[in-house]
C-alpha atoms as a PDB file:
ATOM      1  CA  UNK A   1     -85.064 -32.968 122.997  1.00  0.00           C
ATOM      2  CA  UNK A   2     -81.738 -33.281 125.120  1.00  0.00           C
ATOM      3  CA  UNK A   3     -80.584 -36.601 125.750  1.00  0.00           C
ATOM      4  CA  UNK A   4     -79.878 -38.182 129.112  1.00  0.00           C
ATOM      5  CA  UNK A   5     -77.214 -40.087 130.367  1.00  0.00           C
ATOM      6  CA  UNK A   6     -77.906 -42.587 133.324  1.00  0.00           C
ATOM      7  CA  UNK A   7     -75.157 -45.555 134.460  1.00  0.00           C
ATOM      8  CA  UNK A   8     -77.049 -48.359 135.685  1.00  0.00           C
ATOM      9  CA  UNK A   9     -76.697 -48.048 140.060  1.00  0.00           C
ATOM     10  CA  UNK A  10     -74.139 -50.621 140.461  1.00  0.00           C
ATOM     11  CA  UNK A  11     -71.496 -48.708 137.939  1.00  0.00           C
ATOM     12  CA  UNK A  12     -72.535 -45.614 139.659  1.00  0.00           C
ATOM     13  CA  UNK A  13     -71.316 -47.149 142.929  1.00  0.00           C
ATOM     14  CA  UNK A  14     -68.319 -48.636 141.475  1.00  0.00           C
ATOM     15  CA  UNK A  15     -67.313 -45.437 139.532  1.00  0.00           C
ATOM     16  CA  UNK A  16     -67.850 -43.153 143.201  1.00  0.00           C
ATOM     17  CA  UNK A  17     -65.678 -45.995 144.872  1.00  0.00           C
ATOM     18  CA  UNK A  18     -63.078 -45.449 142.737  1.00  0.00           C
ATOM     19  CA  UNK A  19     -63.241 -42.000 142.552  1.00  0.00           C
ATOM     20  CA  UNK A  20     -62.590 -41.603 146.618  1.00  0.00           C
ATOM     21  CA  UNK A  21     -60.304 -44.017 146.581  1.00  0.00           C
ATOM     22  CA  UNK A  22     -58.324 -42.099 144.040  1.00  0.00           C
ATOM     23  CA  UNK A  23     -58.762 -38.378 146.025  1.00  0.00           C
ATOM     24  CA  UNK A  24     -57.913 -40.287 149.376  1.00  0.00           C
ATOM     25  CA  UNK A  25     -54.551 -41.957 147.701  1.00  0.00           C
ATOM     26  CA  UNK A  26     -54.213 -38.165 145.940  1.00  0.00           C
ATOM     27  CA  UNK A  27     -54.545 -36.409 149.332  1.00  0.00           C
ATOM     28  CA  UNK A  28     -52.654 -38.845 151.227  1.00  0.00           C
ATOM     29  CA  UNK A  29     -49.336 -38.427 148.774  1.00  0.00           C
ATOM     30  CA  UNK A  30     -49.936 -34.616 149.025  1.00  0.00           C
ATOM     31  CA  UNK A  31     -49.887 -34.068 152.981  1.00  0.00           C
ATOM     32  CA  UNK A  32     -47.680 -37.281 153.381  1.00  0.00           C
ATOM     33  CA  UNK A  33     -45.243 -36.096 151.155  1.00  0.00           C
ATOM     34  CA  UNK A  34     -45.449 -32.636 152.813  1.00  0.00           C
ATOM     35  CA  UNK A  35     -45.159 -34.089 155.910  1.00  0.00           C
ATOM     36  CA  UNK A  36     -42.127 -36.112 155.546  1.00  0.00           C
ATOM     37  CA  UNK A  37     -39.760 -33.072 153.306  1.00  0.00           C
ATOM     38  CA  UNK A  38     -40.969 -31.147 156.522  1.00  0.00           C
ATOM     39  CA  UNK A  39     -39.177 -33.634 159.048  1.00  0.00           C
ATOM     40  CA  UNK A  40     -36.592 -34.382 156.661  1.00  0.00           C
ATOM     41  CA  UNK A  41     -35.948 -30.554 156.104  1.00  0.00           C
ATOM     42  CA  UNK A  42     -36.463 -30.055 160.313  1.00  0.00           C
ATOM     43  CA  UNK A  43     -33.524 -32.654 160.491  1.00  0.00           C
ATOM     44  CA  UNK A  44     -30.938 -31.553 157.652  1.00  0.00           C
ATOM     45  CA  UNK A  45     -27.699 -29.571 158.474  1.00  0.00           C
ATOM     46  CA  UNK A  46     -26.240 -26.838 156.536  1.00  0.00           C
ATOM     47  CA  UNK A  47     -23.346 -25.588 156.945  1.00  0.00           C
ATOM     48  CA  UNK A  48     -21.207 -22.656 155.083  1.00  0.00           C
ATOM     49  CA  UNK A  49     -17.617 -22.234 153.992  1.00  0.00           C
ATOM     50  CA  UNK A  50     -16.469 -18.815 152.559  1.00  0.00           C
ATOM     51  CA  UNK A  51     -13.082 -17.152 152.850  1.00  0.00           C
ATOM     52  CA  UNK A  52     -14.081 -14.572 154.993  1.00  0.00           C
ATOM     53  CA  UNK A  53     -15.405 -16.606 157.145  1.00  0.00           C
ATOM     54  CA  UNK A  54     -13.215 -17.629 160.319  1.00  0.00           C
ATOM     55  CA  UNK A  55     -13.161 -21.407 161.838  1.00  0.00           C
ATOM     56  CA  UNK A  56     -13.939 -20.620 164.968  1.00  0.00           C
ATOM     57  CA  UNK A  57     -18.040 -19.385 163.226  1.00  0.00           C
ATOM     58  CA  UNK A  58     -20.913 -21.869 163.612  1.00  0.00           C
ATOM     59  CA  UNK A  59     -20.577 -22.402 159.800  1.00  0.00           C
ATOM     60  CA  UNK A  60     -23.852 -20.565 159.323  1.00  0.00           C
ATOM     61  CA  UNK A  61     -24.701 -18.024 156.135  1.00  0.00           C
ATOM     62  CA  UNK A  62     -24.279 -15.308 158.646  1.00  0.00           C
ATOM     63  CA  UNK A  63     -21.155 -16.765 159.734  1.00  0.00           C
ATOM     64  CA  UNK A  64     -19.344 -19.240 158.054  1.00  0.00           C
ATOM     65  CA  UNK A  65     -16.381 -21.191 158.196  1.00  0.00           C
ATOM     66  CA  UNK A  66     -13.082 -20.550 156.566  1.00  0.00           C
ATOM     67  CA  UNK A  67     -11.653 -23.452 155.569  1.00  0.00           C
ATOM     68  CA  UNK A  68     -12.946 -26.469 153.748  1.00  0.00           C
ATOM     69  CA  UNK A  69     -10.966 -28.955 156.301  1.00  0.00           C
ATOM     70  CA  UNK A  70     -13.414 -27.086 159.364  1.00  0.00           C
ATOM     71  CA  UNK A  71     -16.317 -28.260 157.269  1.00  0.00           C
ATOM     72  CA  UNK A  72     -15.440 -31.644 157.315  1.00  0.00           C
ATOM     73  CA  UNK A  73     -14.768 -31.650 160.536  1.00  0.00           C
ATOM     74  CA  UNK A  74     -18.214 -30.585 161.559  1.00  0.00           C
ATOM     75  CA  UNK A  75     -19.493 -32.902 159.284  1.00  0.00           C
ATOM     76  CA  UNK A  76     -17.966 -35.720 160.836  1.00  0.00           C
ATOM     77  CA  UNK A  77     -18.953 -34.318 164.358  1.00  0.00           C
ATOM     78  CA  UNK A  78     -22.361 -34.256 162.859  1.00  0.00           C
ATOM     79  CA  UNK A  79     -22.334 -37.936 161.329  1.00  0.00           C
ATOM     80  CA  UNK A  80     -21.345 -39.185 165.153  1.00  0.00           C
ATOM     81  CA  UNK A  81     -24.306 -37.952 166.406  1.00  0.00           C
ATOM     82  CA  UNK A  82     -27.731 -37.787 164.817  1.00  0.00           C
ATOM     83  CA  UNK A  83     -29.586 -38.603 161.065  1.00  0.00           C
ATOM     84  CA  UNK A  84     -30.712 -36.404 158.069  1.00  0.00           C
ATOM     85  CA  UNK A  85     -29.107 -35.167 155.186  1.00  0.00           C
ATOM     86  CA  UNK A  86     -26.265 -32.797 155.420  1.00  0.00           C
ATOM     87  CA  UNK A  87     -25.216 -29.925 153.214  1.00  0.00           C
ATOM     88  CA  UNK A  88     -21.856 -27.903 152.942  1.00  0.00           C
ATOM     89  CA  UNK A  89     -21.772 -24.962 150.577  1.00  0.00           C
ATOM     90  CA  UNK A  90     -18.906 -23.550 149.840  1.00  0.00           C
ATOM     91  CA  UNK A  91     -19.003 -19.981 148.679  1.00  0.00           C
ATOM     92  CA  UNK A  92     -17.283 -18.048 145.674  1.00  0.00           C
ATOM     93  CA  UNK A  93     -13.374 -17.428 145.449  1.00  0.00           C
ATOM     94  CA  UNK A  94     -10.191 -19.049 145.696  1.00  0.00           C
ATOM     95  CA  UNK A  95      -9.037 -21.441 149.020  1.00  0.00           C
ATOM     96  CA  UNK A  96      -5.413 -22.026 150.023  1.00  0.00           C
ATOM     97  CA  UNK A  97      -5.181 -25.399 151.614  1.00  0.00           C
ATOM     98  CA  UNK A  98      -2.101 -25.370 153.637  1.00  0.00           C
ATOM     99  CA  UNK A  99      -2.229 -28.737 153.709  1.00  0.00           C
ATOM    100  CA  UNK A 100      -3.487 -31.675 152.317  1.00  0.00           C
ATOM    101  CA  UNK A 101      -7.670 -32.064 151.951  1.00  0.00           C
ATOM    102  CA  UNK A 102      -8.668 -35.903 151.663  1.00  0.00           C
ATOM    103  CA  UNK A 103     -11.901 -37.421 151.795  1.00  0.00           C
ATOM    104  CA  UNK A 104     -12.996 -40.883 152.706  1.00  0.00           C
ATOM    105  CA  UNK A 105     -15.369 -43.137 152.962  1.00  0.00           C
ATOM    106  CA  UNK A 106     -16.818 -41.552 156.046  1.00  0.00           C
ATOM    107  CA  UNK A 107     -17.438 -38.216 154.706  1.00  0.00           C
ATOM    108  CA  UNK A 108     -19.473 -39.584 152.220  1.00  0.00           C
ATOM    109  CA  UNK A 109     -22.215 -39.976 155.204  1.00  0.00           C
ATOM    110  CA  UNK A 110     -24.790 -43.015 155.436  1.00  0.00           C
ATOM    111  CA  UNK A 111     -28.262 -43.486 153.467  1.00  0.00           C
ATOM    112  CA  UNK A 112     -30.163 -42.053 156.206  1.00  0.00           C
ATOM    113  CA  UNK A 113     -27.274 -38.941 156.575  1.00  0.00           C
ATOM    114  CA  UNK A 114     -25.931 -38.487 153.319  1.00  0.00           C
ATOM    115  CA  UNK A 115     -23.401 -35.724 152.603  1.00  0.00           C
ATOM    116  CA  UNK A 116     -23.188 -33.362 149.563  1.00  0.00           C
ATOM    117  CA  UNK A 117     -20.062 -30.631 148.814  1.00  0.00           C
ATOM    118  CA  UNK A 118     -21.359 -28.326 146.764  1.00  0.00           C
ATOM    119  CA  UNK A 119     -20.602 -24.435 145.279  1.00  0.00           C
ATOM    120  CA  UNK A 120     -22.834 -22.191 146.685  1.00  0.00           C
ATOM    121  CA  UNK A 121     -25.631 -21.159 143.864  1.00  0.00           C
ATOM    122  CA  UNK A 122     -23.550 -20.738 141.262  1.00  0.00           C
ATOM    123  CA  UNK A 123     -20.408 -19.280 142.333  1.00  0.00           C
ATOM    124  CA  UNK A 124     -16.887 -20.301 141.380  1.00  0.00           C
ATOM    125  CA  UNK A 125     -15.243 -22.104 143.514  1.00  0.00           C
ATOM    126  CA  UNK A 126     -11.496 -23.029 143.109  1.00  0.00           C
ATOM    127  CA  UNK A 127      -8.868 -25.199 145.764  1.00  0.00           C
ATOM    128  CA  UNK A 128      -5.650 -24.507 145.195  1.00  0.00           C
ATOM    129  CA  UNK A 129      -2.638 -26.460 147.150  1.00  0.00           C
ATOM    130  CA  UNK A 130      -0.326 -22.769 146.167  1.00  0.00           C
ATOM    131  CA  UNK A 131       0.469 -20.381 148.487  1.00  0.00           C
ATOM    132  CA  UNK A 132      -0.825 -16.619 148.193  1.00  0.00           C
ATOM    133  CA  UNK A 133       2.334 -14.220 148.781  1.00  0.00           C
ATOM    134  CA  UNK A 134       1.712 -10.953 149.518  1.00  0.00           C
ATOM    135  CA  UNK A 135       4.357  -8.950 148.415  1.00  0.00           C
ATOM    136  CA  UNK A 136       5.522  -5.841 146.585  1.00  0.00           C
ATOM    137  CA  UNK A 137       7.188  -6.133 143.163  1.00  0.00           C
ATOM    138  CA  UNK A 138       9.763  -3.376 142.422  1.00  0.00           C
ATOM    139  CA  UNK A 139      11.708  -2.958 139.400  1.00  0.00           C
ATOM    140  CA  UNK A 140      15.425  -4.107 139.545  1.00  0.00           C
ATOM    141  CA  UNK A 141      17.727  -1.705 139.823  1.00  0.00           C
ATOM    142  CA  UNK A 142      20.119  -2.924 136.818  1.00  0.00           C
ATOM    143  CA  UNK A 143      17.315  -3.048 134.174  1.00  0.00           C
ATOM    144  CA  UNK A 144      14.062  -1.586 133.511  1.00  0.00           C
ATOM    145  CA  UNK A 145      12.634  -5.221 132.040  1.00  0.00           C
ATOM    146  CA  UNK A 146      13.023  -6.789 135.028  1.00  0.00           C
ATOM    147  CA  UNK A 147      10.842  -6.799 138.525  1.00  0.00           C
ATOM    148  CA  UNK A 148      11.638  -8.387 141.729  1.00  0.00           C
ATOM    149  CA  UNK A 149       9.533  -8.865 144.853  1.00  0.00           C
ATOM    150  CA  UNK A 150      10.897  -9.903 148.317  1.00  0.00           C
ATOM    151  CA  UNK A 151       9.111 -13.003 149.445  1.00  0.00           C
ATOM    152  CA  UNK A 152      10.790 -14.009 152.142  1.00  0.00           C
ATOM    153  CA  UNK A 153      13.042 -17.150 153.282  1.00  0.00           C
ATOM    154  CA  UNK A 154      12.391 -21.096 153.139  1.00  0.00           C
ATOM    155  CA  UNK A 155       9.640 -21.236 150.192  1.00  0.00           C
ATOM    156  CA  UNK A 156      10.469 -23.976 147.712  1.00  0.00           C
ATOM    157  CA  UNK A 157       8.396 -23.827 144.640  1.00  0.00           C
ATOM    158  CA  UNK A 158       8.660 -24.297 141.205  1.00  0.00           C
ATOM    159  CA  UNK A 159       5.764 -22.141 139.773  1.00  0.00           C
ATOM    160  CA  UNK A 160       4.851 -18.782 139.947  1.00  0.00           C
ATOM    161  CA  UNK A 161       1.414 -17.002 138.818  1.00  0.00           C
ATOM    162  CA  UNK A 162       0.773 -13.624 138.590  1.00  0.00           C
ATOM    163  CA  UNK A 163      -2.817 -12.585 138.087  1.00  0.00           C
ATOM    164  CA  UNK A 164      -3.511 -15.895 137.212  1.00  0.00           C
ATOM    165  CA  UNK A 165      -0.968 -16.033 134.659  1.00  0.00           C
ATOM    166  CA  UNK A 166       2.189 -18.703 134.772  1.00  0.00           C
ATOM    167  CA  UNK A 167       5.689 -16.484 134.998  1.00  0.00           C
ATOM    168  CA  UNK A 168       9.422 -17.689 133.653  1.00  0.00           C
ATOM    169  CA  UNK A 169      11.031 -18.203 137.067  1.00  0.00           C
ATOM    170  CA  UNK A 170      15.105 -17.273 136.544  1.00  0.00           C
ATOM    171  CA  UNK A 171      17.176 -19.641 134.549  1.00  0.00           C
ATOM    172  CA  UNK A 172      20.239 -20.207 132.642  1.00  0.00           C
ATOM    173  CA  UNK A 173      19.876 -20.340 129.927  1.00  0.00           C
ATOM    174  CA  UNK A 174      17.479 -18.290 129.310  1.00  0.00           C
ATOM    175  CA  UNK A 175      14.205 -18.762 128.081  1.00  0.00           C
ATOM    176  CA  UNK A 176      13.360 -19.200 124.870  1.00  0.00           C
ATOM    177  CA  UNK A 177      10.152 -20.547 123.213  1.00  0.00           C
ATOM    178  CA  UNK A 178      11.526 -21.294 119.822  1.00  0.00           C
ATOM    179  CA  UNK A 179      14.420 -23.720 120.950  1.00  0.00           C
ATOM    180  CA  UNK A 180      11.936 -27.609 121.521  1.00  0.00           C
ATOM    181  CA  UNK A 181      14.091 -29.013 124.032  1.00  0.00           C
ATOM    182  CA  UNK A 182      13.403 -27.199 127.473  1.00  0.00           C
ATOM    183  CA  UNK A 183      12.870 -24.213 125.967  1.00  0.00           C
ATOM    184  CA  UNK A 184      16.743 -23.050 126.301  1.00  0.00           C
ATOM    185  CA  UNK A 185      20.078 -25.084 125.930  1.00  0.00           C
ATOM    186  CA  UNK A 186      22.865 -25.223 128.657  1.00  0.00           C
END
């Protein structure tokens, strides 16, 4: 003989009551929530940075920006006149800022617009206040050991890479890693 459950009619009635007043709270999170990342995404801004991109783009994937600075710049344009999140990725490789890059409070964006910098997936992304030569090295014409590269006039620097490597600019003395005090004496 199977036995039979039965709530008495009032705990029945109480148990359904709760029971659709948790599916129409559940339902109501799911579509509302749905709802609102769909007007939030509908509102956001993207906008790309790559350095083969050119800064007079739109900043889109298709056809991004080329500097960092342009970026900002939209962003700011952007901040002046509307809400919703807005995004800057900034794709793989290295970027030359000819000049300084500074952020303020401003580019930070509001709570209702705020602003994220960010590498694009996850490429590597490096700023770099140098300045890319493009040059040809040749080999000096008084010894084999030594190469030499015309770079032009007016540079002043005091560090050179090569393939990402740090090169002994010309000195007297010369250099030498075993003597402590700047690597050479006079």
């Amino acid at each position: 003989m199977s036995k039979r459950f039965f709530y008495p009619r009032q705990k029945r009635t109480k148990y359904l009551s709760a029971l659709i007043v948790f599916l129409l709270m559940a339902t109501a999170l799911v579509f509302g929530g749905l709802s609102v990342r769909a007007a939030s995404a509908a509102t956001a801004r993207v906008y790309y940075v790559a350095t083969n991109g050119s800064d007079s783009n739109a900043g889109t994937l298709q056809a991004p920006f080329a500097t960092i600075a342009k970026a900002q710049s939209a962003v700011r344009q952007a901040l002046s006149s509307g809400t919703g999140p807005i995004t800057v990725w900034v794709r793989g490789g290295t970027y030359y800022l000819g000049q300084t890059l500074t952020f303020g409070a401003q580019d930070s964006g509001t709570a209702a617009s705020p602003v994220t910098y960010s590498s694009y997936q996850s490429e590597s992304v490096t700023r770099s206040g140098g300045q890319l030569l493009h040059s040809t090295w040749s080999t000096y014409s008084g010894n084999s050991n030594i190469k030499v590269a015309a770079i032009g006039t007016g540079l002043n620097f005091d560090q050179l890479f090569l393939n990402n490597q740090q090169q002994i600019l010309a000195r007297y003395p010369n250099y030498n890693s075993k003597v402590a005090i700047l690597n050479g004496y006079s």
